[in-house]
Protein backbone atom coordinates (compact mmCIF):
# COMPACT_ATOMS: atom_id res chain seq x y z
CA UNK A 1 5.56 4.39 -13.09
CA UNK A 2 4.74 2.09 -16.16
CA UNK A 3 1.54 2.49 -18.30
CA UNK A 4 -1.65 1.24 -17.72
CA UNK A 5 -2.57 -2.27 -18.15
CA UNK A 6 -4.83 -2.90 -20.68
CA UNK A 7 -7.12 -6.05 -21.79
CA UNK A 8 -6.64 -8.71 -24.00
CA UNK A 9 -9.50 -8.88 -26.76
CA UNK A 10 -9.58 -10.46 -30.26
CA UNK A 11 -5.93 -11.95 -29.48
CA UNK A 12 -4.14 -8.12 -28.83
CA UNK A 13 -4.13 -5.23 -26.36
CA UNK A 14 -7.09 -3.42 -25.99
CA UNK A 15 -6.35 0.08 -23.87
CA UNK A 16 -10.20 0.97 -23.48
CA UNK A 17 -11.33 4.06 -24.14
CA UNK A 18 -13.00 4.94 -20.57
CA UNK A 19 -10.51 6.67 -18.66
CA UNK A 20 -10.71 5.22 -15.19
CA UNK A 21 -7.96 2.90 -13.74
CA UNK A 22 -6.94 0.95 -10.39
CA UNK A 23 -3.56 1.19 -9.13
CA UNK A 24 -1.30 -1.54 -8.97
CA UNK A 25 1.77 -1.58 -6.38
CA UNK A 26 4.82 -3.48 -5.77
CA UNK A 27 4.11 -4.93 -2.14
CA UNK A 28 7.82 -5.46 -1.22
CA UNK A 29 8.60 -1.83 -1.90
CA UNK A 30 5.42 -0.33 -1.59
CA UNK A 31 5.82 1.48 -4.88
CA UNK A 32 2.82 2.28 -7.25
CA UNK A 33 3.88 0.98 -10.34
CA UNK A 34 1.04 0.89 -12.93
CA UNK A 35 -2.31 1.40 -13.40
CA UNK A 36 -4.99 -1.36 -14.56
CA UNK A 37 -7.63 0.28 -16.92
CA UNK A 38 -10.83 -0.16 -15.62
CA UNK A 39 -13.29 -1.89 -18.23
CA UNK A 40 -16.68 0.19 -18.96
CA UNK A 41 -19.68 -0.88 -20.41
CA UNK A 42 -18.48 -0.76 -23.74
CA UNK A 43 -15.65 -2.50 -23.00
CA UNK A 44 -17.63 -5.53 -21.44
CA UNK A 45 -20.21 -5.57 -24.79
CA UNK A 46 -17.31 -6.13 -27.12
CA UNK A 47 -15.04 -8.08 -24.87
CA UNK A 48 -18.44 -10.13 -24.55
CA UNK A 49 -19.47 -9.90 -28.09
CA UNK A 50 -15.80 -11.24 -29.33
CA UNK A 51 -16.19 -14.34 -26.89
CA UNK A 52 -19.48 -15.16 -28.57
CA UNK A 53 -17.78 -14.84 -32.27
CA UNK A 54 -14.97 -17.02 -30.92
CA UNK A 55 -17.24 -19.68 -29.34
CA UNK A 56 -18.88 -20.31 -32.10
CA UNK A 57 -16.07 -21.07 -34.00
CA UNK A 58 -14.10 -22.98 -31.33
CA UNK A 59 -17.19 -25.29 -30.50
CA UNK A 60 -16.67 -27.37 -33.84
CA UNK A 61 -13.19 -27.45 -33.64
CA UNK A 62 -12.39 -31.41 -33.61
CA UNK A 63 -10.97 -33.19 -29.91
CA UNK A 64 -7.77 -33.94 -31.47
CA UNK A 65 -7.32 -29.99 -32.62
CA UNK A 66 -8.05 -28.70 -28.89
CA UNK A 67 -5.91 -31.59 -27.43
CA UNK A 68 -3.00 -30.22 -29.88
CA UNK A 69 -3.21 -26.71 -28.33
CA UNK A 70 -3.96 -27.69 -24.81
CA UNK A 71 -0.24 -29.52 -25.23
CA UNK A 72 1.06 -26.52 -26.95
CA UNK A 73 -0.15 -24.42 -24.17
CA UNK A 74 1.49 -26.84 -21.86
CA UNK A 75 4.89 -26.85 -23.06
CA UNK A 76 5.00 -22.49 -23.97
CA UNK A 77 3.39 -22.59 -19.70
CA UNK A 78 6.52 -24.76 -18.78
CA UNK A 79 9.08 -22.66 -20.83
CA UNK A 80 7.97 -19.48 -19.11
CA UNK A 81 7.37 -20.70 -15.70
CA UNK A 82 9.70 -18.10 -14.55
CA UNK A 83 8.39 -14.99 -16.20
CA UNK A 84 5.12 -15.96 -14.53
CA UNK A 85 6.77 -16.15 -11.31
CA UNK A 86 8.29 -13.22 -11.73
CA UNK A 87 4.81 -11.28 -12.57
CA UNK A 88 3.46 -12.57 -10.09
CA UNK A 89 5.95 -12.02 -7.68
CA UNK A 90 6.09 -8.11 -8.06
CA UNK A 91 2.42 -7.65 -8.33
CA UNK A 92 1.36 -10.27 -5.01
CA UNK A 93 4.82 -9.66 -3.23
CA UNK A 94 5.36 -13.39 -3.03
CA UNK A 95 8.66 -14.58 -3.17
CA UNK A 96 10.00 -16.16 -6.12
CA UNK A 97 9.80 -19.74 -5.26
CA UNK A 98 6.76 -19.71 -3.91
CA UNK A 99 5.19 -17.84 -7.05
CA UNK A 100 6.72 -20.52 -9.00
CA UNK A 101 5.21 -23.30 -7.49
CA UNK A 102 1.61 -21.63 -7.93
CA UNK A 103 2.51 -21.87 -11.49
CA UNK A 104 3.41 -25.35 -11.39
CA UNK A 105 0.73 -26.40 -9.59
CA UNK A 106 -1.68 -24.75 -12.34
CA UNK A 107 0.00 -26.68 -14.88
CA UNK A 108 -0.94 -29.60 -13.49
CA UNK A 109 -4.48 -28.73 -14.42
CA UNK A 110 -3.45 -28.09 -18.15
CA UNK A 111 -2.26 -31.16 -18.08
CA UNK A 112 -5.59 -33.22 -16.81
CA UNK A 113 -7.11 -31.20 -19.61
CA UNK A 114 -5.11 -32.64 -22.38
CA UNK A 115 -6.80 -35.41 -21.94
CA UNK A 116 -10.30 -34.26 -23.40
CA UNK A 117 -10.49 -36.75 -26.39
CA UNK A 118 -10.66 -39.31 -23.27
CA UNK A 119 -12.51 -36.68 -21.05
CA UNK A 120 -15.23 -36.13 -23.15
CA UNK A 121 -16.13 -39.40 -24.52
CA UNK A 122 -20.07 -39.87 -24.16
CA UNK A 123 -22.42 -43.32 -23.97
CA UNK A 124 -24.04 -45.32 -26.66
CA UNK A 125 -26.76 -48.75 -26.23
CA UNK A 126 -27.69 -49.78 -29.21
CA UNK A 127 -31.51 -51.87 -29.02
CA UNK A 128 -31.84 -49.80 -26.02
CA UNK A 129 -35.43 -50.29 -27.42
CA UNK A 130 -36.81 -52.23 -30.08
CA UNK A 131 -34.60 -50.87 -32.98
CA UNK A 132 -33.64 -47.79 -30.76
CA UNK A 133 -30.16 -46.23 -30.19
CA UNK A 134 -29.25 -44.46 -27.61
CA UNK A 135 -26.44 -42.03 -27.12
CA UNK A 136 -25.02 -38.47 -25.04
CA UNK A 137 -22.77 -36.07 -25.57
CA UNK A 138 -21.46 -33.56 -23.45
CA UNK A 139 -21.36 -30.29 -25.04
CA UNK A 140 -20.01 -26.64 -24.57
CA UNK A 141 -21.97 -23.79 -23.14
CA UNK A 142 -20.67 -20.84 -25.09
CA UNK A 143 -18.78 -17.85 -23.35
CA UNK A 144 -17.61 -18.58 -19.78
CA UNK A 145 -16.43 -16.23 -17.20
CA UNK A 146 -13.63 -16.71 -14.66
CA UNK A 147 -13.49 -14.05 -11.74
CA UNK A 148 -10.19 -14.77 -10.01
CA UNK A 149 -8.82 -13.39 -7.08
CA UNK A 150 -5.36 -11.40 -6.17
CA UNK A 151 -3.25 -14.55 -4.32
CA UNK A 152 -3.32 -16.62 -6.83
CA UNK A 153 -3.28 -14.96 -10.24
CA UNK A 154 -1.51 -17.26 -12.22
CA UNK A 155 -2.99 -20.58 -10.57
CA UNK A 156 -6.70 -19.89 -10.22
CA UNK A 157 -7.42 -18.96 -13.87
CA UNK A 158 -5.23 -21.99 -15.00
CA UNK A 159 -7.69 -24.45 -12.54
CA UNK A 160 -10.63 -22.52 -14.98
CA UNK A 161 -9.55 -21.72 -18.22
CA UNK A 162 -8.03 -25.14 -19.45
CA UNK A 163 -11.05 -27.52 -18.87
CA UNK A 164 -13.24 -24.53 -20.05
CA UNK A 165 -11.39 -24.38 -23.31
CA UNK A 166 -10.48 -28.04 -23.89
CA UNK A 167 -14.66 -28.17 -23.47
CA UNK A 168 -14.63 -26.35 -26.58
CA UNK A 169 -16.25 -22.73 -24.65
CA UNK A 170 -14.66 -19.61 -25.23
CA UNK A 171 -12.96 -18.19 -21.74
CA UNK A 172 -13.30 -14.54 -20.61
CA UNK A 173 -10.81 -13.68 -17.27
CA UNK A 174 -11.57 -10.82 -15.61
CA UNK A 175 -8.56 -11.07 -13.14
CA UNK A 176 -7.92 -8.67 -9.87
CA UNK A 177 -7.25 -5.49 -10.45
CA UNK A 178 -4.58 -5.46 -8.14
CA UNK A 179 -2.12 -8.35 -10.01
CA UNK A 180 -3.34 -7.74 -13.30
CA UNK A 181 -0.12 -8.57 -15.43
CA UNK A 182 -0.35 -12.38 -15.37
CA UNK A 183 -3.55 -12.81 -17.10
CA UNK A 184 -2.40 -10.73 -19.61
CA UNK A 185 1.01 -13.23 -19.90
CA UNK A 186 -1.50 -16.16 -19.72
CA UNK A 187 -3.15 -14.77 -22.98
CA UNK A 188 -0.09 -14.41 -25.17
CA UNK A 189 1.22 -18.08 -24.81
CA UNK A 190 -2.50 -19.02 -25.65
CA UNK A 191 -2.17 -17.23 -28.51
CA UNK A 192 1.33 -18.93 -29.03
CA UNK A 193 0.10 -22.24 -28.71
CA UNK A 194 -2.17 -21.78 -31.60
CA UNK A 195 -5.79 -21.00 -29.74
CA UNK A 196 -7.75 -18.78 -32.23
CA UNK A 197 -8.53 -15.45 -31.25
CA UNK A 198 -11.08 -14.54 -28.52
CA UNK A 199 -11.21 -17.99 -27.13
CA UNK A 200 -9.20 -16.49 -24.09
CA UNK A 201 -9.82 -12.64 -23.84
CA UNK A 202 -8.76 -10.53 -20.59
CA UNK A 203 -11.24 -8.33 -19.15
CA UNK A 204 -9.58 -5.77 -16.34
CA UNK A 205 -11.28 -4.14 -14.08
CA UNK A 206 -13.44 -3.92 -10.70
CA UNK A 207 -16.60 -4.71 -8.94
CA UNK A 208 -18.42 -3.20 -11.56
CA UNK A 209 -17.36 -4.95 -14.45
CA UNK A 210 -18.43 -8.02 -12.50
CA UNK A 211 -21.96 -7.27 -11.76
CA UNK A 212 -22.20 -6.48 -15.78
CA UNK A 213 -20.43 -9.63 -16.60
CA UNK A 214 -23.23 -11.59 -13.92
CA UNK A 215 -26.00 -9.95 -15.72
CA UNK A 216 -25.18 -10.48 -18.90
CA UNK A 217 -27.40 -12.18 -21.09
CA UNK A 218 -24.49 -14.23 -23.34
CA UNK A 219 -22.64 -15.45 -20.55
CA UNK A 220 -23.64 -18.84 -19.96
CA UNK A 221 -21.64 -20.16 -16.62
CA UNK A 222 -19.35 -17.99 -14.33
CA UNK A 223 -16.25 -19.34 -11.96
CA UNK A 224 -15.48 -17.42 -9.42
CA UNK A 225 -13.01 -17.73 -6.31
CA UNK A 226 -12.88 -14.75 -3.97
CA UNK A 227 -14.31 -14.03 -0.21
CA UNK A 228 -17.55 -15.74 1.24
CA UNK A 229 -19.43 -12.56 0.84
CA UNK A 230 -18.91 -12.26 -2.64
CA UNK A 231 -19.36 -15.64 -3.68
CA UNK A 232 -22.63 -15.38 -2.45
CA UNK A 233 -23.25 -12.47 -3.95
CA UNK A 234 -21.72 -13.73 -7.50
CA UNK A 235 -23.76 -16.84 -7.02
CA UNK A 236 -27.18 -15.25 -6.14
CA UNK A 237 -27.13 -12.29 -9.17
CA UNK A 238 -25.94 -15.00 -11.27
CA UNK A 239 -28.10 -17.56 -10.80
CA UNK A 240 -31.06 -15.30 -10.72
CA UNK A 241 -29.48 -14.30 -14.45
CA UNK A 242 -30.17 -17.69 -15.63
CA UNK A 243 -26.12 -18.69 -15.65
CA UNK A 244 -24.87 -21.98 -14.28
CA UNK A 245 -22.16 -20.99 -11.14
CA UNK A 246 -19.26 -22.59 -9.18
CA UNK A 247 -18.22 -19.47 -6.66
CA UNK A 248 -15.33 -20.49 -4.09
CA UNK A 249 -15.28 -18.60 -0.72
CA UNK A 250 -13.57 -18.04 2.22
CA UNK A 251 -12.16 -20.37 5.15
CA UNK A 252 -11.08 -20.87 8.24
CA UNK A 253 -9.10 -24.63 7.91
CA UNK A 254 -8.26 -26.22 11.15
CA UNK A 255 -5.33 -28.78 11.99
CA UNK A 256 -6.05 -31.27 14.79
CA UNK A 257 -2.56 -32.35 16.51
CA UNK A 258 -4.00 -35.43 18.71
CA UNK A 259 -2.17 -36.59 21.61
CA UNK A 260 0.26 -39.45 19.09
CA UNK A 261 1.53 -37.06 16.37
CA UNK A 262 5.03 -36.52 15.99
CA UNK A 263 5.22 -33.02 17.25
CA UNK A 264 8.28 -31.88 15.57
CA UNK A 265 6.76 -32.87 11.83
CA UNK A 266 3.25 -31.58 12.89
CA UNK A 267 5.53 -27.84 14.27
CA UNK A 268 7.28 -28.19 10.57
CA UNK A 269 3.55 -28.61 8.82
CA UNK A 270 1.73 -26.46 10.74
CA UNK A 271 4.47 -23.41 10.53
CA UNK A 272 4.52 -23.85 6.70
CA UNK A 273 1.18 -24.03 6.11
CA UNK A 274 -0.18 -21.29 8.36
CA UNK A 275 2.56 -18.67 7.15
CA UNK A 276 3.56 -19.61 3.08
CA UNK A 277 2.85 -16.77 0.98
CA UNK A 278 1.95 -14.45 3.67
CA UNK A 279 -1.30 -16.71 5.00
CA UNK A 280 -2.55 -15.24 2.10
CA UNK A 281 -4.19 -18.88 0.87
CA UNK A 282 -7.65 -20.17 1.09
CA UNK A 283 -6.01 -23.36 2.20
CA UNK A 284 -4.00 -22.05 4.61
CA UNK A 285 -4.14 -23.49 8.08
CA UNK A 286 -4.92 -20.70 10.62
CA UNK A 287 -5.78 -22.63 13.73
CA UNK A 288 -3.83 -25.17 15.34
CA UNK A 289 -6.43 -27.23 17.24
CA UNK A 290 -4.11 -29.03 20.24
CA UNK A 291 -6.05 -32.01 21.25
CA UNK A 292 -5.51 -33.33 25.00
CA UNK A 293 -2.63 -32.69 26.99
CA UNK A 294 -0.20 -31.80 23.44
CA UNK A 295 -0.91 -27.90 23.71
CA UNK A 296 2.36 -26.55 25.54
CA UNK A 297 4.85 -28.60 23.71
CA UNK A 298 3.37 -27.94 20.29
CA UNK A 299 3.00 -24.08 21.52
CA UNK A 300 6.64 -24.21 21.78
CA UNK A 301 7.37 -26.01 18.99
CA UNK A 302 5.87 -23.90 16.77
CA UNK A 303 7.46 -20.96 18.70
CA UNK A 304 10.81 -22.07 18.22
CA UNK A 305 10.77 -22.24 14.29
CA UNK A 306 8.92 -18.58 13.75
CA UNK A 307 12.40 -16.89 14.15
CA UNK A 308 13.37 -19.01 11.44
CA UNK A 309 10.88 -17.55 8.76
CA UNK A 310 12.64 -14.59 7.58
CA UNK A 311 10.77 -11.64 6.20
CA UNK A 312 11.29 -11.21 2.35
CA UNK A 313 13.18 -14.37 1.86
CA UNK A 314 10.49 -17.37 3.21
CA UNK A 315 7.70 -14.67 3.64
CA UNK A 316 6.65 -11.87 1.46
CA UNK A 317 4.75 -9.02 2.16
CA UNK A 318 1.10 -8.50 2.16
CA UNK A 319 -1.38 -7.03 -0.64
CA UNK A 320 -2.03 -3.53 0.35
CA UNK A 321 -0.85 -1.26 3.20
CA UNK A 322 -4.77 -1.65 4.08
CA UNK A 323 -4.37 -5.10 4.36
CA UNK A 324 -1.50 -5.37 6.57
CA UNK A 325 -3.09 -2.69 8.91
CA UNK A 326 -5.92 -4.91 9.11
CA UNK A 327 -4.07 -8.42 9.71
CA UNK A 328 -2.07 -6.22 12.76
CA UNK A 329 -5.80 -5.16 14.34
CA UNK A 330 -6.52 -8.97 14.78
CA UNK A 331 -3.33 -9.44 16.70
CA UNK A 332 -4.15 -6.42 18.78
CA UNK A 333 -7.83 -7.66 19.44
CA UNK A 334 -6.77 -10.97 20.18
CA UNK A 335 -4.65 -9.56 23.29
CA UNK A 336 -7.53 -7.36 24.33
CA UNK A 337 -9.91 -10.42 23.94
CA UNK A 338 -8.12 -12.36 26.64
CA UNK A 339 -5.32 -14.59 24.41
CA UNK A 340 -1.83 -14.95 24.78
CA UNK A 341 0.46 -13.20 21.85
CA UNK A 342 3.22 -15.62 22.46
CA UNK A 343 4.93 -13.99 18.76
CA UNK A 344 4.05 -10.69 17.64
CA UNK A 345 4.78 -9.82 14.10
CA UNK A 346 4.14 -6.36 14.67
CA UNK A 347 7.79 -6.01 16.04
CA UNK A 348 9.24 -7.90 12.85
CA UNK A 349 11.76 -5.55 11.15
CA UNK A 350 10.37 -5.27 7.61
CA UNK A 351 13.36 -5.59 5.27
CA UNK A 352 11.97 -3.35 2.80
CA UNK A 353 9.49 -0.10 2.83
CA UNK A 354 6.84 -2.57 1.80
CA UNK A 355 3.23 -4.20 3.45
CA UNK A 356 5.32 -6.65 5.47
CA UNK A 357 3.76 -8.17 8.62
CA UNK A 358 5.78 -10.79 10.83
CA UNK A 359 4.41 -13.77 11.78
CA UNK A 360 2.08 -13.95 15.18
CA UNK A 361 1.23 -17.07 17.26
CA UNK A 362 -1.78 -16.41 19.35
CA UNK A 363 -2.59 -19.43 22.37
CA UNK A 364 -5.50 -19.93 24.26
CA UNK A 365 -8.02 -18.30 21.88
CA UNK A 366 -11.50 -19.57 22.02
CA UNK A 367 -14.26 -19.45 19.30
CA UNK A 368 -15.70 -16.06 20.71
CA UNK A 369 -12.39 -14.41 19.69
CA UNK A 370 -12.62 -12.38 16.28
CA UNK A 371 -9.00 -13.70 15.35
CA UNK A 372 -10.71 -17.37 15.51
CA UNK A 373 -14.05 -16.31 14.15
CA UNK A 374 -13.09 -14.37 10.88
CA UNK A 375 -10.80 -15.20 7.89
CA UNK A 376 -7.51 -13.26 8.75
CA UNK A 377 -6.32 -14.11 5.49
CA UNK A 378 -2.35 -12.77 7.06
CA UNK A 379 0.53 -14.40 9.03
CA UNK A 380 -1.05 -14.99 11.93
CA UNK A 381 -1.38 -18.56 13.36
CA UNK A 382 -4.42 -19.07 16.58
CA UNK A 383 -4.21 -22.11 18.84
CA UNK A 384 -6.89 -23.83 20.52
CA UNK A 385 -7.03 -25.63 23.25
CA UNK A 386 -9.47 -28.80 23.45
CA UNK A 387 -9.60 -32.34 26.10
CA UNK A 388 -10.54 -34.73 23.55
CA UNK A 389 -11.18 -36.03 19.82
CA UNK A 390 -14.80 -35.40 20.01
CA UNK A 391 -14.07 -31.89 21.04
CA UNK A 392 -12.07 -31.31 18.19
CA UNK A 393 -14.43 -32.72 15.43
CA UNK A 394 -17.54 -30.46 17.17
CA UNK A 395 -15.29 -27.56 16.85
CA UNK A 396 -14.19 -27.85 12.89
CA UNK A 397 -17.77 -28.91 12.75
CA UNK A 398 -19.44 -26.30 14.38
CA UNK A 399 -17.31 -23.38 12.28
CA UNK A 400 -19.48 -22.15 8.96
CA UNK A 401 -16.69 -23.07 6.90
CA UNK A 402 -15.67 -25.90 5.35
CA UNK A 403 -13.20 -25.62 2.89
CA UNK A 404 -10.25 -27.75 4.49
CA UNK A 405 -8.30 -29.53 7.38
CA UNK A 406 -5.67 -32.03 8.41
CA UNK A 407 -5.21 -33.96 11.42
CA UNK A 408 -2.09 -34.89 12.65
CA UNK A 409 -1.50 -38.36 14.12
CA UNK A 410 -0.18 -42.29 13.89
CA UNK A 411 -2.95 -43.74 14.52
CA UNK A 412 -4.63 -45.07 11.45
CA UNK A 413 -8.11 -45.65 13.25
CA UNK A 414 -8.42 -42.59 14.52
CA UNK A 415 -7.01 -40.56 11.52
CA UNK A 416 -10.04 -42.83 9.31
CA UNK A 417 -12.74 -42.14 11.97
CA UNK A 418 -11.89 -38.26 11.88
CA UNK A 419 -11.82 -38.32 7.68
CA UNK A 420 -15.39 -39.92 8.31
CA UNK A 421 -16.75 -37.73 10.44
CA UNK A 422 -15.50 -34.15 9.86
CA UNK A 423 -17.78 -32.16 7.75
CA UNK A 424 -15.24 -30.40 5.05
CA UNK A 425 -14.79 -30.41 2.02
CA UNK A 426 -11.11 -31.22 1.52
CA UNK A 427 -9.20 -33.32 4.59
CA UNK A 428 -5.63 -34.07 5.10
CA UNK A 429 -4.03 -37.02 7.02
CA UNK A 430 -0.30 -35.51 8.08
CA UNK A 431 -0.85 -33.30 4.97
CA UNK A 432 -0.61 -29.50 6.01
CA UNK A 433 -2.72 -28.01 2.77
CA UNK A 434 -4.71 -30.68 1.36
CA UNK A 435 -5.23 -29.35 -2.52
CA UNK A 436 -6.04 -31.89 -4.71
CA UNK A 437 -3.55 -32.67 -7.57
CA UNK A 438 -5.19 -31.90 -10.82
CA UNK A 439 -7.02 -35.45 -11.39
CA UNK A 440 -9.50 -34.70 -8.76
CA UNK A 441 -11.17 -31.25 -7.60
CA UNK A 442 -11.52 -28.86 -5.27
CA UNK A 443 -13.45 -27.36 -3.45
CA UNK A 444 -14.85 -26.85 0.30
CA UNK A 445 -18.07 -26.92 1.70
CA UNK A 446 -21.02 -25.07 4.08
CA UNK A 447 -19.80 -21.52 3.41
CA UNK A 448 -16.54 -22.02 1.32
CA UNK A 449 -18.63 -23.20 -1.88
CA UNK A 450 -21.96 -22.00 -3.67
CA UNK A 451 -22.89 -24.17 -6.10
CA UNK A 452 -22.91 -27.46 -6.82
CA UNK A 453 -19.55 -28.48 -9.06
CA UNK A 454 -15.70 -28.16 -7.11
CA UNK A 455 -13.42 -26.83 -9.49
CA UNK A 456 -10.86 -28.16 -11.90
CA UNK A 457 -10.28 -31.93 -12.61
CA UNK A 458 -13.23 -34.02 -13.51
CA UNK A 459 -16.32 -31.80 -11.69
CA UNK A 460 -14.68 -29.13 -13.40
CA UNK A 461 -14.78 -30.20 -16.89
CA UNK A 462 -18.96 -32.03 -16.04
CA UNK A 463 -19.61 -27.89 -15.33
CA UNK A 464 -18.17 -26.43 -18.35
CA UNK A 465 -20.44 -28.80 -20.21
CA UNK A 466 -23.93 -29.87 -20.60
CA UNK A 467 -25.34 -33.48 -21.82
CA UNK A 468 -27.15 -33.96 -24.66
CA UNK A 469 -29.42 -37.48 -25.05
CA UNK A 470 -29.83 -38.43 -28.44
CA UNK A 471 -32.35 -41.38 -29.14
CA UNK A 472 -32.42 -43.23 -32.86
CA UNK A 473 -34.35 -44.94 -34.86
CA UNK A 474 -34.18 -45.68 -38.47
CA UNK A 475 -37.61 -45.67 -40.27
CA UNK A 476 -38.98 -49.12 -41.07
CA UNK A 477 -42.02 -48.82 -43.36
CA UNK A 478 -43.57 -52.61 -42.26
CA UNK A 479 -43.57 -51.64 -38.89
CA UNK A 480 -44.97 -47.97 -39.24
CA UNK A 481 -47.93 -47.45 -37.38
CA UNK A 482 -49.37 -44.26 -35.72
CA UNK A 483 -49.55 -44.47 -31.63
CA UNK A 484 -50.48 -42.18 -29.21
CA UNK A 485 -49.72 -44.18 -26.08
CA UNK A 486 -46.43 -42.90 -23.93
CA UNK A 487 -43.36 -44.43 -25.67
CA UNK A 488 -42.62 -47.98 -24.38
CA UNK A 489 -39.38 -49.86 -24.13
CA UNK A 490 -40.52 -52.83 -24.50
């Protein structure tokens, strides 16, 4: 076994001196393979303390400066693309390509925030009054906090930390303990690319290091993306702590195959999106909703390509032993609850000793089902069964999430009706995982967001800043007079 993880303070390795540590395995081999020091409350008050040094520093560096090391940062991201994927890939079990990509699709939000010399530009009126100016600014907060979850521990803190940084805020990570070696990889080409010390630091550690990052009283805004029930828990302690929040949770994303889609290409979409990385995606589609009389020929569409998807080559394994064990109980239920296991990925042969799961298919489950009602977050793929359009809309509708959906179809009417009507927060039209490239946001809604700012792209950047109005007017002695009456603008 390696040694323990540590964090990254003050631009170096910072071991900790508190003793208690998480284990981190290898999911394709089930192998323990390091331990992640576990931050205590000293840790936190000078991982804190450093961010609030850095900040203050890092706040008047100038727009072109930042833009200079968001590009660096870029460019040392794109020359190590694959020693993130490869971090990644043994912590998370994904495979390589697939850990790559995550990478590459965080880049793209580097890149949106090398733009912040545009980004950030405020207003001005000049005689907005007699012989008043008027102007804003957006400016940083201070010390921000990402809380980032295991599936995506490259991507996630790249959607925070760039528009947080290009903002001119110092960035504290406090990654999952379980895939804890990216963050730390993240920090280095930050440091690299020329960002001063303690503008990025890397906090390990658990569930307790988050509650004393929510409380804390120099925090000023925390990002979190995680499970609905701790969202709402990160968004209630922190609000109630005075701190601006954007927490992302769960979902349960639906794709509507009506009655004119191209079966085959909604089979590909559907199979890709429901079982990449493991269904281990907030965006990943988990319920096929079959819309009229489509259900048995998309059933065996689907059917027919899961022998295809090959355990440790186009699927990984899953997070923990735990994990997998729970994933198998939903398959299990759903038989017991009445629908048919048309694949079971029980029977898979693992290729390795690690948390592998095959992939299930599950027909003719029904909202009362547990493997319909909960977020499975595994390879396992549910299909409903509905008559009509307005069937299918009431159904996404009617489920607490809202985080995202496609619908698959040629019709352009219907496909613009159903974008119109469908209450989530991120919709695609014959597009299986509808994540916004880096120019717009993301972010779900009902129970998949608390808060009010998606993350990344331009929402992103508006909630790692605040507005400042600055009104002007030069003194002009002839026209000096003392007035008590409310301010007029005429």
């Amino acid at each position: 076994m390696s040694s323990h993880i540590s964090h990254w303070i003050g631009g170096r390795p910072v071991a900790g001196p508190g003793g208690r540590t998480a284990p981190v395995h290898n999911p394709t081999t089930g192998e323990r393979i390091a331990e992640t020091v576990l931050a205590t409350e000293a840790d936190v008050e000078t991982a804190v303390a450093d961010s609030v040094r850095a900040a203050d520093g890092w706040r008047r560096a100038s727009l072109s400066k930042r833009a200079a090391v968001l590009f660096a940062f870029r460019e040392q991201l794109h020359s190590h693309i694959d020693e993130l994927a490869a971090a990644v890939a043994t912590e998370h079990g994904k495979t390589l390509a697939d850990a790559a990509g995550e990478v590459r699709r965080g880049l793209e939000n580097i890149e949106f925030a090398t733009g912040v010399p545009h980004l950030l530009k405020g207003e001005h009126s000049t005689e907005a009054a007699g012989g008043i100016d008027v102007h804003s600014v957006r400016e940083p907060l201070g010390v921000v906090v990402g809380i980032t979850p295991f599936n995506f521990p490259a991507m996630v803190p790249l959607w925070m930390c760039g528009n947080a940084i290009a903002a001119g805020n110092a960035f504290l990570l406090k990654p999952s303990e379980k895939v804890p070696s990216a963050a730390l990889l993240l920090a280095r080409l930050w440091q690299r690319a020329g960002l001063p010390d303690g503008v990025f630091n890397v906090l390990q550690g658990d569930a307790g290091t988050v509650d004393a990052l929510l409380r804390h009283p120099d925090v000023a805004a925390v990002s979190f993306v995680g499970s609905t029930p701790v969202a709402r828990h990160v968004h209630r302690t922190a609000t109630e702590h005075g701190k601006r929040v954007q927490a992302l949770g769960g979902a349960k994303n639906h794709a509507v195959v009506l009655p004119d889609a191209d079966l085959d290409v909604a089979a590909d979409a559907i199979v890709s999106a429901a079982y990449g990385s493991a269904g281990e995606r907030c965006m990943a589609l988990s319920v096929a909703v079959a819309v009229g009389g489509v259900g048995d020929a998309l059933v065996a569409r689907i059917a027919d390509r899961l022998p295809g998807v090959r355990l440790g080559v186009d699927m990984g394994p899953l997070i923990t032993r735990e994990h997998r064990d729970r994933v198998a109980g939903y398959v299990a239920a759903g038989a017991e609850q009445g629908a048919t296991v048309l694949v079971d990925g029980r029977d898979a042969e693992p290729p390795a000793p690690g948390f592998f799961l095959g992939a299930s298919l599950l027909d003719h489950v029904t909202p009362e089902m547990s493997a319909y009602r909960d977020e499975i977050f595994g390879p396992v793929l549910s299909v409903v069964r509905v008559p009509g359009f307005e069937e299918a809309v009431e159904l996404v509708n009617a489920n607490p999430y809202g985080n995202g959906t496609a619908v698959f179809t040629r019709d352009g009417g219907a496909a613009r009706r159903f974008v119109g009507e469908i209450q989530v927060g991120m919709v695609g039209v014959n597009v299986p995982v509808p994540v916004p490239v880096g120019a717009y946001s993301f972010g779900g809604w009902k129970a998949s967001l608390f808060g009010d700012a998606h993350m990344y792209g331009p929402e992103g950047l508006a909630f790692y800043t605040r507005a400042k109005v600055v009104t002007t007017r030069w003194p002009d002695p002839a026209t000096s007079a003392v007035d008590l009456g409310f301010p007029q603008t005429r």
